[in-house]
Protein backbone atom coordinates (compact mmCIF):
# COMPACT_ATOMS: atom_id res chain seq x y z
CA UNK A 1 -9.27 6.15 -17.15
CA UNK A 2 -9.27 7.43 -13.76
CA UNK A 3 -5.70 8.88 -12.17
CA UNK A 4 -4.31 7.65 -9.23
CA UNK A 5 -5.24 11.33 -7.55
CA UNK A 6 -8.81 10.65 -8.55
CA UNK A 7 -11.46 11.35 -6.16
CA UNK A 8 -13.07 8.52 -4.52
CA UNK A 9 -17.15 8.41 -4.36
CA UNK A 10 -18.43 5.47 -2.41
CA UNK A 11 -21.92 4.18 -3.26
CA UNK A 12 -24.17 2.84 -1.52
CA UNK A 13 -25.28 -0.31 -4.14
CA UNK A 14 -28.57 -0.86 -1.68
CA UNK A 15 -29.80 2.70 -2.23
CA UNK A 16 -28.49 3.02 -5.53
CA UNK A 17 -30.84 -0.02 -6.52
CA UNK A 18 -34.13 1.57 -4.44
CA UNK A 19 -33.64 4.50 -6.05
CA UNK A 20 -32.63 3.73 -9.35
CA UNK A 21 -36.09 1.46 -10.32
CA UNK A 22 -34.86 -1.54 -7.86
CA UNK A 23 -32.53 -3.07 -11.00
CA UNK A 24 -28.64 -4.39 -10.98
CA UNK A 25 -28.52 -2.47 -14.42
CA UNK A 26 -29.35 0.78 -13.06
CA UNK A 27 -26.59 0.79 -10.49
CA UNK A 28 -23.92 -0.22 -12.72
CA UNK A 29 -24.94 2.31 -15.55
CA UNK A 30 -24.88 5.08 -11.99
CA UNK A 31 -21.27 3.38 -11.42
CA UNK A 32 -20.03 3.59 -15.17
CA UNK A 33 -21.69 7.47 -15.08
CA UNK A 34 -19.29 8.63 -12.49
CA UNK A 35 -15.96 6.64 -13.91
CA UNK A 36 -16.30 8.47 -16.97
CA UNK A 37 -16.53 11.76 -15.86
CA UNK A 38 -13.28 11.07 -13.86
CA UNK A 39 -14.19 9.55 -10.02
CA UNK A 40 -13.27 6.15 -8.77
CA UNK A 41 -16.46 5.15 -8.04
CA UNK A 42 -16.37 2.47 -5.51
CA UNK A 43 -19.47 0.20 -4.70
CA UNK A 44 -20.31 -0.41 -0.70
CA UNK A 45 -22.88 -3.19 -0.07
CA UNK A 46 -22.65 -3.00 3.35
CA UNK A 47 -25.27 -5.09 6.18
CA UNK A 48 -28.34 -4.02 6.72
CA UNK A 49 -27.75 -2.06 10.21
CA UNK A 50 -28.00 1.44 9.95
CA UNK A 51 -24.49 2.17 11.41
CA UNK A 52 -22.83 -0.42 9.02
CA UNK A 53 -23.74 1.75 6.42
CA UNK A 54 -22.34 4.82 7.21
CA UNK A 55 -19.17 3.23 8.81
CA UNK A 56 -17.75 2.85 5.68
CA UNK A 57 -18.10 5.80 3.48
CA UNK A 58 -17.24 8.12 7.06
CA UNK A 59 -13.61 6.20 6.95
CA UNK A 60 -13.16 6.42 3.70
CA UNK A 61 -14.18 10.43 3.70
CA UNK A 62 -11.95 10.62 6.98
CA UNK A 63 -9.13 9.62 5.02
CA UNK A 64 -9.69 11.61 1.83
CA UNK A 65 -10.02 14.63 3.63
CA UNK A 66 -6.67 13.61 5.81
CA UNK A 67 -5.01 13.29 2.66
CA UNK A 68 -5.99 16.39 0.64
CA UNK A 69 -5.28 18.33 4.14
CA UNK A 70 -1.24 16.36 3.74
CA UNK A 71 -1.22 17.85 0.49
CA UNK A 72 -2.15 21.19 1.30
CA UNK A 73 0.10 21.40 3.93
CA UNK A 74 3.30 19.50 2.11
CA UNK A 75 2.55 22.85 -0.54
CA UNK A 76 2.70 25.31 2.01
CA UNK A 77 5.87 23.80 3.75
CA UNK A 78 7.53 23.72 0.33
CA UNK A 79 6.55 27.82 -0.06
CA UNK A 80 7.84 28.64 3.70
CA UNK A 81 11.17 26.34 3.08
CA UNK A 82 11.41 28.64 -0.20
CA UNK A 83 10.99 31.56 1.11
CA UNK A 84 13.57 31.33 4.19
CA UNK A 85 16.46 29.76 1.50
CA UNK A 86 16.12 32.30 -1.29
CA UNK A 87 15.25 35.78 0.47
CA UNK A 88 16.85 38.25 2.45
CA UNK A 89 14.50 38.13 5.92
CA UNK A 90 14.77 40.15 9.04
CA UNK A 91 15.01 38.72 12.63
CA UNK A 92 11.20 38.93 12.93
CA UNK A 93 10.23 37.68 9.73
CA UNK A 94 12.10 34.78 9.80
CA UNK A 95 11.41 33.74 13.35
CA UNK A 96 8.02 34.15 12.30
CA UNK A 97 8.02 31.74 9.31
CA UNK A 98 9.84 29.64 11.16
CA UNK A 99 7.10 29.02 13.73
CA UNK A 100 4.91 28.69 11.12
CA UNK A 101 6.96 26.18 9.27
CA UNK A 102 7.13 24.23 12.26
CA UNK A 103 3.39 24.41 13.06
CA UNK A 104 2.89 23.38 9.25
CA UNK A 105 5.12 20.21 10.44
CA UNK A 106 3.24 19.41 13.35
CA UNK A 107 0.57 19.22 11.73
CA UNK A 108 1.44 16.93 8.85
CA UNK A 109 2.58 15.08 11.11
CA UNK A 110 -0.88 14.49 12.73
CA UNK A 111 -2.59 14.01 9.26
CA UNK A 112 -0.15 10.99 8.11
């Protein structure tokens, strides 16, 4: 089964089928394929305009890429807040992860 942190692969079920011999079986065995090796494989059967089909998929990689980027960051806040509670820190080394613990915020902040 596929976790909820799974990554996401949309496919696009009109160019699956033209290049996978023009058959419905060949784009669900291409679907089945990349659930069991671990992706949420998500089918997009979008309209037949070019933009419509890369609308989609450019979202939905928009928003992955927002969300690893949140995770990332929430990591790196949880180091800084670490590091200023448990050591000793000069005047200049904690000003300095300060500002970079607020940065860190801003820009979580921006991703969500």
């Amino acid at each position: 089964g596929n976790s909820p942190g799974s990554p996401k692969i949309y496919v696009d079920c009109n160019n699956a089928w033209f290049r996978g011999g023009k058959s419905v079986a060949s784009v669900v065995t291409l679907l089945i394929r990349l659930a069991v090796v671990g992706f949420v494989a998500v089918p997009v059967c979008d309209g037949t305009r070019p933009i419509g089909k890369q609308a989609t998929p450019m979202r939905a990689a928009a928003r992955e890429k927002a969300r690893i980027e949140s995770f990332v960051l929430r990591a790196k806040i949880t180091e800084l807040q670490h590091k200023l509670n448990t050591q000793q820190l000069d005047g200049e080394e904690r000003d300095d992860i300060e500002k970079e613990l607020a940065d860190s915020n801003t820009a979580l902040k921006r991703k969500e």
